[in-house]
Protein backbone atom coordinates (compact mmCIF):
# COMPACT_ATOMS: atom_id res chain seq x y z
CA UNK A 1 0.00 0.00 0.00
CA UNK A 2 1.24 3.25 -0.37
CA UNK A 3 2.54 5.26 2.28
CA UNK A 4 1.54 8.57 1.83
CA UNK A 5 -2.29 7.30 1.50
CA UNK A 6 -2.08 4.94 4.72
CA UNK A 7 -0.36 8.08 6.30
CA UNK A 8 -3.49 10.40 5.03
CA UNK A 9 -6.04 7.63 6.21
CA UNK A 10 -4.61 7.45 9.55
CA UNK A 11 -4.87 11.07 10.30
CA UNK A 12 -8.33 11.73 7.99
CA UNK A 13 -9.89 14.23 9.66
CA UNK A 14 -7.19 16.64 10.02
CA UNK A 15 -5.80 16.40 6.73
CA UNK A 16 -9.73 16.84 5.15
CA UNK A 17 -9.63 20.47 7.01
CA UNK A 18 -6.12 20.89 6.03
CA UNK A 19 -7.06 20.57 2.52
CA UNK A 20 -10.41 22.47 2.24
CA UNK A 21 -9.01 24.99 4.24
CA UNK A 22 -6.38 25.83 1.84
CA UNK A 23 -8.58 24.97 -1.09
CA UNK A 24 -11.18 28.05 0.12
CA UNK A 25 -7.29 30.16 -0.40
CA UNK A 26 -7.07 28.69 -3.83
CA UNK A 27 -10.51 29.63 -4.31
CA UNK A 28 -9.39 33.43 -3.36
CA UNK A 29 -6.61 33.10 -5.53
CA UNK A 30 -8.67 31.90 -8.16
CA UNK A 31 -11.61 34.74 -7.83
CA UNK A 32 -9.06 37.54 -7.64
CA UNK A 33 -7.67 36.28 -11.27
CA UNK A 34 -11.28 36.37 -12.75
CA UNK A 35 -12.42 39.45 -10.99
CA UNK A 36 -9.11 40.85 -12.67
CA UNK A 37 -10.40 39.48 -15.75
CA UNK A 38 -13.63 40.53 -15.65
CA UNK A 39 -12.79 44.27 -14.80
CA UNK A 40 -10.65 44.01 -18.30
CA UNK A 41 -13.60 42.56 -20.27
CA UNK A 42 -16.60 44.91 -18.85
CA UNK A 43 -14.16 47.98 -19.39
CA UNK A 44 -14.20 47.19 -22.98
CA UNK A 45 -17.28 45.92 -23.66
CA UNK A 46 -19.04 49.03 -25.10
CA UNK A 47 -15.54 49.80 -26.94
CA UNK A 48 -16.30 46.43 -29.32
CA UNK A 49 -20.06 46.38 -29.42
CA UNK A 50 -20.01 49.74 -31.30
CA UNK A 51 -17.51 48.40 -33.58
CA UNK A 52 -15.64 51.47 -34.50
CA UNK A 53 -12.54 51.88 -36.64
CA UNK A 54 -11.50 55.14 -35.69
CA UNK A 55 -12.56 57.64 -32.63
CA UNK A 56 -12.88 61.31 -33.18
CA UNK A 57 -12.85 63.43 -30.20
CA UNK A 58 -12.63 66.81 -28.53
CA UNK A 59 -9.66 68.24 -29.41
CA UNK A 60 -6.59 67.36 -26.60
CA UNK A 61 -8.60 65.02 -25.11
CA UNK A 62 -8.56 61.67 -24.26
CA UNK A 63 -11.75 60.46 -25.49
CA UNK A 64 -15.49 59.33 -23.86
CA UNK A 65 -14.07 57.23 -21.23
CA UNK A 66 -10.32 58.69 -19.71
CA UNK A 67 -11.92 62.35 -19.87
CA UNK A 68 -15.07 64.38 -20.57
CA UNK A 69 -15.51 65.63 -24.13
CA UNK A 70 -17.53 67.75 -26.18
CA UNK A 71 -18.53 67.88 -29.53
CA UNK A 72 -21.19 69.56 -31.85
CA UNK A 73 -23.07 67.61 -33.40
CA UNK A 74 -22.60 68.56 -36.90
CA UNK A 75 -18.98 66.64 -36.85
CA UNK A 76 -20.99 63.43 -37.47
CA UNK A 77 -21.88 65.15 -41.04
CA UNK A 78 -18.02 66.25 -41.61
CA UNK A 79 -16.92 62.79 -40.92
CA UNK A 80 -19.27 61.02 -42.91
CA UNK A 81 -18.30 63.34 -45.96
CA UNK A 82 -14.25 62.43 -45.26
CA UNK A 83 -13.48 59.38 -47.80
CA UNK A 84 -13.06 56.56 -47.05
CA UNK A 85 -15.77 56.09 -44.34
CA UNK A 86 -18.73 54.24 -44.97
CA UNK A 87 -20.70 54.90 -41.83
CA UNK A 88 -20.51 57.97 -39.12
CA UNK A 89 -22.08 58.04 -35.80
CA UNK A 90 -22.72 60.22 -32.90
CA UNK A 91 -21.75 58.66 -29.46
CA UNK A 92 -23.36 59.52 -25.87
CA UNK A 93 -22.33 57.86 -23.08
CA UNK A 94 -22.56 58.53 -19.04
CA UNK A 95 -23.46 57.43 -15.83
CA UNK A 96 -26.86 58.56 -14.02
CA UNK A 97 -28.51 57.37 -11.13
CA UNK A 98 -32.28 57.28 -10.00
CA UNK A 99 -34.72 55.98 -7.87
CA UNK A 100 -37.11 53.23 -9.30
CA UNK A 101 -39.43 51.41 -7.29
CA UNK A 102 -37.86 52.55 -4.08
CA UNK A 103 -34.80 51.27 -4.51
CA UNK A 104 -30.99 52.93 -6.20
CA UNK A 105 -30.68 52.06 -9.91
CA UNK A 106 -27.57 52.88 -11.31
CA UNK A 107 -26.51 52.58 -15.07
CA UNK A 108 -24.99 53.68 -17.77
CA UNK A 109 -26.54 54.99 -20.72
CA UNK A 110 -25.40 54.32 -23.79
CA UNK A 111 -26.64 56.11 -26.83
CA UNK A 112 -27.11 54.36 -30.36
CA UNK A 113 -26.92 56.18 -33.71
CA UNK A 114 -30.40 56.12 -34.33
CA UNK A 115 -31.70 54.69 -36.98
CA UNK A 116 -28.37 53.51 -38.58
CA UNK A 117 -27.59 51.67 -35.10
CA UNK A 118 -30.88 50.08 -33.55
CA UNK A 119 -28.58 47.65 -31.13
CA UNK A 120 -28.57 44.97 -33.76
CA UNK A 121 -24.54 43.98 -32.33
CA UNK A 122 -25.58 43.79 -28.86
CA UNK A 123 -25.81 40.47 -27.06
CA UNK A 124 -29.61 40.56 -26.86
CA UNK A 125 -30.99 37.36 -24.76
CA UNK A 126 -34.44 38.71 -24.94
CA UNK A 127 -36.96 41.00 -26.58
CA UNK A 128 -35.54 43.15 -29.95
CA UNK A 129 -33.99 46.47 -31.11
CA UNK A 130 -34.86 49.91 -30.93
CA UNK A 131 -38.42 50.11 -33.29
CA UNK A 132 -38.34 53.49 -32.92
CA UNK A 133 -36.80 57.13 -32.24
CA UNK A 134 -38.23 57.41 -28.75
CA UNK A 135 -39.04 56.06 -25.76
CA UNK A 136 -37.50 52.48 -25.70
CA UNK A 137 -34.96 51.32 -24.47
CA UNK A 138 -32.69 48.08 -23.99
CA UNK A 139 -31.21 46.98 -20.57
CA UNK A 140 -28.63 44.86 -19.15
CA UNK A 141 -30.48 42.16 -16.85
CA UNK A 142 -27.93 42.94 -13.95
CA UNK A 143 -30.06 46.07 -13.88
CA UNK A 144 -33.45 43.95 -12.86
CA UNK A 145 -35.24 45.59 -15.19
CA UNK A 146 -38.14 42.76 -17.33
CA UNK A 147 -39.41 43.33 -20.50
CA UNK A 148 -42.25 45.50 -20.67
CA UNK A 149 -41.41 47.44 -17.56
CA UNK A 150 -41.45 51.48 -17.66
CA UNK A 151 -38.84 53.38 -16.38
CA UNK A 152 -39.27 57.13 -15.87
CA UNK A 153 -36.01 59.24 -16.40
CA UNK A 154 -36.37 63.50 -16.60
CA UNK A 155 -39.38 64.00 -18.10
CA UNK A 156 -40.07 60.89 -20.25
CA UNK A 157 -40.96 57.53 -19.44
CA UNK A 158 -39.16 54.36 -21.56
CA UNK A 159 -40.08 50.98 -22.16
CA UNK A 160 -37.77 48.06 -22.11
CA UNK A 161 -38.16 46.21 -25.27
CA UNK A 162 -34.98 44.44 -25.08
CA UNK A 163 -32.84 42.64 -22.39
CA UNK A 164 -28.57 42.42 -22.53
CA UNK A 165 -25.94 40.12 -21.29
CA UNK A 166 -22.97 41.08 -19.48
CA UNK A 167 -22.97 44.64 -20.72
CA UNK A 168 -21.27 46.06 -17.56
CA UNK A 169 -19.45 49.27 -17.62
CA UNK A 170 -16.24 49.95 -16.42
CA UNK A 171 -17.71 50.79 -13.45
CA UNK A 172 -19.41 47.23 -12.55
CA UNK A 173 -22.56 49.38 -13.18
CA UNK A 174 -25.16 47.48 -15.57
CA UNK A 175 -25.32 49.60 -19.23
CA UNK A 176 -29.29 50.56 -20.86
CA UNK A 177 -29.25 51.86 -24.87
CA UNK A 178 -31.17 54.55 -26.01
CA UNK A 179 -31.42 56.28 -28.96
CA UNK A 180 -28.50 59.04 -28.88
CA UNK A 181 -31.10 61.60 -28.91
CA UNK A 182 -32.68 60.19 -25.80
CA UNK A 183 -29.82 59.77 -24.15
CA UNK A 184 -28.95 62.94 -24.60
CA UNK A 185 -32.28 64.16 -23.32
CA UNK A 186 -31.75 62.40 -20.03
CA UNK A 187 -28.12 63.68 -19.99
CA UNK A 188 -29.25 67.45 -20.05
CA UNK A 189 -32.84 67.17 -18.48
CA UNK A 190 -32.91 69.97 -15.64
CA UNK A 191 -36.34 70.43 -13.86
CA UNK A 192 -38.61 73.05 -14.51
CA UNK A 193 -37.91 75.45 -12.32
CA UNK A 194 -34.38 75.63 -13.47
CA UNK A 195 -35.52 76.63 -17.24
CA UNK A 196 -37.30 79.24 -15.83
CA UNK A 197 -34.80 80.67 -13.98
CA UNK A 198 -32.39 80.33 -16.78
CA UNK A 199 -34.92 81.93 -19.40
CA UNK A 200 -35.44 84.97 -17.28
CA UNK A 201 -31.83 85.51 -16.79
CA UNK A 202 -31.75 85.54 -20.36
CA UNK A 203 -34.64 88.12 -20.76
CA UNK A 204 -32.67 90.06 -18.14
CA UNK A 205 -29.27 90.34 -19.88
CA UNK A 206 -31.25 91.09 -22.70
CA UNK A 207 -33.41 93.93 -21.61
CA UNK A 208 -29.85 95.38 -20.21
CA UNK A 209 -28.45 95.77 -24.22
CA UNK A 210 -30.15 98.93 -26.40
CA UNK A 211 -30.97 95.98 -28.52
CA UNK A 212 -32.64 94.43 -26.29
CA UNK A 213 -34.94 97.56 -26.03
CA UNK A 214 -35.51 99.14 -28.94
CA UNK A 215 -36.25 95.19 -30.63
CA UNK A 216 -39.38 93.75 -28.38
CA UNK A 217 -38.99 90.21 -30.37
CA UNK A 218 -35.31 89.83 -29.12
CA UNK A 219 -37.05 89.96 -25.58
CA UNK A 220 -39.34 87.29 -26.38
CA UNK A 221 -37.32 84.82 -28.17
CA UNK A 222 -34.68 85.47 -25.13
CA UNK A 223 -38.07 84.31 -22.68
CA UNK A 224 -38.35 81.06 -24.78
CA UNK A 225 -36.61 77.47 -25.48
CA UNK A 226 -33.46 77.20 -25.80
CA UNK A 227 -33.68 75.46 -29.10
CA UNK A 228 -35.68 77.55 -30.47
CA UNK A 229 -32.03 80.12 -30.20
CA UNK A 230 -30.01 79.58 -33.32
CA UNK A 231 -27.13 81.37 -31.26
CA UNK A 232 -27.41 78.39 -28.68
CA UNK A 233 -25.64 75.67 -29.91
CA UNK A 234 -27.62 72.03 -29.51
CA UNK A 235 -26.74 69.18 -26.89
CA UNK A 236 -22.74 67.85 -27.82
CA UNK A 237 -22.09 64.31 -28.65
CA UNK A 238 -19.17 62.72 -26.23
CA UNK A 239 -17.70 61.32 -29.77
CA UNK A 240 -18.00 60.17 -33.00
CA UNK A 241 -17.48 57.17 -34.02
CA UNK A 242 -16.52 55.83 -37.85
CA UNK A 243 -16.28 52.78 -39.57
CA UNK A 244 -14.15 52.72 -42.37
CA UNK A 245 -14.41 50.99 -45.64
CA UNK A 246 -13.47 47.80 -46.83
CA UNK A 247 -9.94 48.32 -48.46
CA UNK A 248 -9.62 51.64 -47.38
CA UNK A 249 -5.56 52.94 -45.82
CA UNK A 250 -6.53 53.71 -42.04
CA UNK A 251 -3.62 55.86 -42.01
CA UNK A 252 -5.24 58.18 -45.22
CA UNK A 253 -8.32 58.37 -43.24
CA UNK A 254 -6.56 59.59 -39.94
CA UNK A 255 -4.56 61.84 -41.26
CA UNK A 256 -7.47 63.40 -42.71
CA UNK A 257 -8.70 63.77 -39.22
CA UNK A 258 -5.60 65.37 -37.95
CA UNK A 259 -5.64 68.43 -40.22
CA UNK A 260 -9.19 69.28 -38.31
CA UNK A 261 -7.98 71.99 -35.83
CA UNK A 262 -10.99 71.08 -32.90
CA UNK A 263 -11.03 67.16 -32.91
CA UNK A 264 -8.51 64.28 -31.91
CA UNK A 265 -8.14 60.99 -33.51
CA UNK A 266 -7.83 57.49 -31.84
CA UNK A 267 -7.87 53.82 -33.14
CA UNK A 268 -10.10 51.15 -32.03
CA UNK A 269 -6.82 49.67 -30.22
CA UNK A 270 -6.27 53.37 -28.86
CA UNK A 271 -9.08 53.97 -27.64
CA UNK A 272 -9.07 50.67 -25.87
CA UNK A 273 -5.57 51.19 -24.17
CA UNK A 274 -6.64 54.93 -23.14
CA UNK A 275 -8.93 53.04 -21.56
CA UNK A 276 -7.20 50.57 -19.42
CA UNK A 277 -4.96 52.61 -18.54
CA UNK A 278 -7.01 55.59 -17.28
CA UNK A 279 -9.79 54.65 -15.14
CA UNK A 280 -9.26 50.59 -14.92
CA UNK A 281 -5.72 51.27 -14.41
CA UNK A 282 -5.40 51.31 -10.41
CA UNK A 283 -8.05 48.79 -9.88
CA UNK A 284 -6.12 46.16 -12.52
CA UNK A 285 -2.88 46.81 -10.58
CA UNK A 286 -4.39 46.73 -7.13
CA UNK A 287 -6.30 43.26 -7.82
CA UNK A 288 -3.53 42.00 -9.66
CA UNK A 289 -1.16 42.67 -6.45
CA UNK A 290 -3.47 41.03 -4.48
CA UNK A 291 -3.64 38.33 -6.40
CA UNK A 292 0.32 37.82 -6.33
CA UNK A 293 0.19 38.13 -2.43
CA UNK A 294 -2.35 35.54 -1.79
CA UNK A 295 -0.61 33.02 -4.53
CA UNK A 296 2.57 33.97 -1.71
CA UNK A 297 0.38 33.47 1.07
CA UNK A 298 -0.84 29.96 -0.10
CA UNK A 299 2.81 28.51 -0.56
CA UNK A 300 3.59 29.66 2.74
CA UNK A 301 0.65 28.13 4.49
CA UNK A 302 1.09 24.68 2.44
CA UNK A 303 4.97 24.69 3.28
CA UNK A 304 4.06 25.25 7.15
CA UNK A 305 1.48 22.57 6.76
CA UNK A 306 3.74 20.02 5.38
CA UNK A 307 6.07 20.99 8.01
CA UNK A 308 3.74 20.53 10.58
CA UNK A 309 2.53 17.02 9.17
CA UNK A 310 6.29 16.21 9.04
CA UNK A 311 6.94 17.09 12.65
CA UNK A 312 3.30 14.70 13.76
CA UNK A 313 5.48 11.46 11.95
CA UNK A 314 8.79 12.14 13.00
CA UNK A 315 8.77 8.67 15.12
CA UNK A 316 7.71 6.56 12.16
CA UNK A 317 9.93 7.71 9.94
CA UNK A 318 13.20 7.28 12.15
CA UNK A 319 11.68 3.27 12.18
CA UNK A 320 11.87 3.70 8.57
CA UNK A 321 15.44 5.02 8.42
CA UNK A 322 16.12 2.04 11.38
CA UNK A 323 14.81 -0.61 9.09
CA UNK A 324 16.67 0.69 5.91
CA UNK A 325 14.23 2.19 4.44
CA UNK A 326 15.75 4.25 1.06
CA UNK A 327 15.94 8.18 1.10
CA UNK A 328 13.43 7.82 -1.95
CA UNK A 329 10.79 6.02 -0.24
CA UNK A 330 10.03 8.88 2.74
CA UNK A 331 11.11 11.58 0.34
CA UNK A 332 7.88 10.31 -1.86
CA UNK A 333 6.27 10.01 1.32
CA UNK A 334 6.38 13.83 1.81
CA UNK A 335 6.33 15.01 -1.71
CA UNK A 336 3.42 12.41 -2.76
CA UNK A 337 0.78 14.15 0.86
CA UNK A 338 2.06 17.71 -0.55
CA UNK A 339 0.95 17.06 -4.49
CA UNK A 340 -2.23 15.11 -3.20
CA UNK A 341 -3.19 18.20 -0.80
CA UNK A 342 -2.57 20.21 -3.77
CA UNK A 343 -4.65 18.36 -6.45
CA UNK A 344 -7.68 18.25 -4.30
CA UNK A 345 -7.43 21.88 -2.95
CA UNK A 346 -7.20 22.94 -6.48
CA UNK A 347 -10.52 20.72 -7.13
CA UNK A 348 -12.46 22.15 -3.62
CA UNK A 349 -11.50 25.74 -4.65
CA UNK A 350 -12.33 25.09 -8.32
CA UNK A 351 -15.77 23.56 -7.15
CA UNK A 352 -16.19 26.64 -4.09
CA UNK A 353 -15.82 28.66 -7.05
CA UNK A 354 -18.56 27.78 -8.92
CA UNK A 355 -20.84 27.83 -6.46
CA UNK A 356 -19.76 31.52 -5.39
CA UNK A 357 -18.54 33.40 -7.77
CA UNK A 358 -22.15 33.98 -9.63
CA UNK A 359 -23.52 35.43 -6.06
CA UNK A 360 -20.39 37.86 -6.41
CA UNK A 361 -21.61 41.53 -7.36
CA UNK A 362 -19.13 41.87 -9.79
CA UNK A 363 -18.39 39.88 -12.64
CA UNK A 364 -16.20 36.65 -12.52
CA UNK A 365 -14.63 35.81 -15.62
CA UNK A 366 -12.11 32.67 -15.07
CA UNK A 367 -10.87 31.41 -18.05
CA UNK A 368 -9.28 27.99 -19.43
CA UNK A 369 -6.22 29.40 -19.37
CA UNK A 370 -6.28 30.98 -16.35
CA UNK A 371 -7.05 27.47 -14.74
CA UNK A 372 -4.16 26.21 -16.05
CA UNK A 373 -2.05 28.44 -14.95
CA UNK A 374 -3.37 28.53 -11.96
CA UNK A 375 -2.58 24.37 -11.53
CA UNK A 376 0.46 24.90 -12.76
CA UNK A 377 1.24 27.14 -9.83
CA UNK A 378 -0.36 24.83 -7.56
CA UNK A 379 1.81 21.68 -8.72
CA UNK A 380 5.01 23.81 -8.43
CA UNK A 381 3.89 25.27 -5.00
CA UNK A 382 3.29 21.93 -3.74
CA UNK A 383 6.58 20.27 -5.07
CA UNK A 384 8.17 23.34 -2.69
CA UNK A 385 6.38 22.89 0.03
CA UNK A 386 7.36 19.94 0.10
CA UNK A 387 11.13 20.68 0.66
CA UNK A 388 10.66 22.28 4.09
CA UNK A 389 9.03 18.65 5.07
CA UNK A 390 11.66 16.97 3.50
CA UNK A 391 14.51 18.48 4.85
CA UNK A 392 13.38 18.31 8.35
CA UNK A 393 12.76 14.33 7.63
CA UNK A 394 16.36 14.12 6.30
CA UNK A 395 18.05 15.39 9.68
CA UNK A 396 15.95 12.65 11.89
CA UNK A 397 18.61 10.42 13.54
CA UNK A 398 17.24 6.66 13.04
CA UNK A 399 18.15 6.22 16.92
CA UNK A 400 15.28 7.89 17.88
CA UNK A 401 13.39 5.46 16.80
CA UNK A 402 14.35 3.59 19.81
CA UNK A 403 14.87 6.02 21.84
């Protein structure tokens, strides 16, 4: 029979908590490495599902995500004319949050080029697009929003006709579509009160201007919408967005772009690493140190364990050594209890995992390869703590054995 399982049967009990207990710090190690992954993939989520080629911007800026920016929405028309692109489109994108059904919703909106982009490339697991210009939207179902359900935001109410998966912000918050026009609505919705206000400050600067008084109409267009201004320019677009066409030199295209004295150009793969790096950038780091410390904090612990389980048969293998036992035979004693802990901590922590990680309020996102790796650093981890075990077994005089 061999040793290291008679050893293990002998002292079941202990060696079962032993090895769930470090498989619950595998199972750490292994939810750090897919909340790490998941913060990568819900940071560029929106990024791909819009499919752009190229990302104009405020000029100086950093684009939608890194930094605020503003631009009129008459650059959609300018890019659309530059050739080479087959398709321009505003972007709108923010954060908001509201009360709904006495509880805190929070999402982020994400506007769609109506009607060239009804959310046809989103991951849609129920309901359909956009049908029309207003009042619909589509909604992640980490929002709890159903299909069907209204949702009052500013001063229009929206209908979910459409339900997302795993379209999560960089912010873990869960992301709803509108039209960009909508979106834009709730973006610059102030109450009532405020338009007022703003309208007869207006009137009031105004009256204040011998124009102002000597033209009675400049005093009542100053009292009314804003819209209605052509001096006021209309709501700004946080981007635009452009697709280019097949065959056509990205590098023609951009350099197009950067004679335009008021806009910045990025690439798809830009845009993506502005990303990362600006406001994912700390939290990737941070997890990813964790996740380095508690890989540490597991060898340790398994090393001291061995140890410890080394110290408990110190007796039994002097006898060993006293009976002329080979080297080899406790050496795969120790190394054999280390690789066996290992396997089946690996297996309660992947199993833990499982279970857990789908109750976790973030997204999860372990990988194949990220197992892998992850049992690859198990098997070496256990093959070194091993060592401590072995070496103390190698200093045990075999004269203890009778002693």
């Amino acid at each position: 029979m061999n040793l290291a399982v008679r050893d293990i049967r002998h002292s079941l009990g202990r060696f079962v908590l032993t090895t769930i207990g470090v498989g619950m710090l595998l199972m750490v190690v292994m939810g750090m490495g897919g909340i790490y992954r998941g913060l990568v993939d819900d940071a560029l989520v929106v990024t791909r599902s819009v499919g752009a080629d190229l990302w104009i911007v405020q000029r100086s800026t950093r684009g939608p995500f890194a930094e605020v920016s503003r631009l009129p929405r008459n650059v959609v028309d300018r890019v659309a004319a530059v050739p080479g692109v087959t398709e321009a489109r505003e972007f709108v994108f923010h954060t908001i949050q509201r009360e709904h059904l006495g509880k805190s919703l929070r999402m982020g909106v994400l506007g769609l080029g109506w009607p060239t982009d009804k959310g046809q490339g989103l991951p849609l697991v129920a309901g359909r697009v956009l049908a029309q210009n207003h009042y619909e939207m589509i909604a992640d179902e980490s929002l709890g929003l159903v299909l069907g359900e209204r949702l009052r935001l500013g001063k229009e109410t929206y209908a979910v006709v459409g339900l997302t998966r795993a379209m999560i912000s960089s912010g873990g918050d869960g992301i709803a579509c509108f039209t960009s026009r909508d979106a834009q609505a709730i973006q610059f919705d102030v109450p009532g009160e405020s338009a007022r206000l703003e309208r007869q400050a207006r009137r009031a600067r105004a009256d204040e201007i011998d124009f102002g008084r000597t033209q009675p109409s400049v005093l009542a267009r100053a009292s009314g919408s804003s819209r209605a201004m052509a001096a006021l320019p209309g709501p700004a677009v946080s981007a635009v967005i452009a697709r280019l066409m097949p065959g056509a030199d990205p590098d023609t295209v951009r350099r197009t772009f950067e004679g335009w004295s008021d806009v910045t150009v990025y690439s798809a793969t830009q845009q993506e690493d502005l990303l990362l790096k600006g406001s994912v950038d700390r939290a990737r780091r941070q997890i990813q140190l964790f996740r380095v410390l508690l890989t540490i904090i597991s060898a340790v612990i398994m090393a001291l364990i061995i140890y410890t389980l080394t110290l408990n048969k110190l007796h039994p293998i002097a006898l060993l050594k006293l009976i002329g036992a080979p080297n080899r035979v406790i050496v795969g004693l120790i190394m054999q209890q280390s690789l066996i802990m290992g396997a089946l901590a690996y297996g309660v922590g992947y199993l833990m995992g499982q279970w857990l990680f789908p109750l976790f309020p973030r997204r999860v996102l372990v990988t194949g390869d990220d197992l892998l790796r992850l049992g690859a650093i198990v098997l070496v981890i256990s093959v070194l703590a091993s060592l401590l075990g072995i070496w103390k077994a190698m200093r045990v005089d075999p004269n203890e054995a009778i002693g």
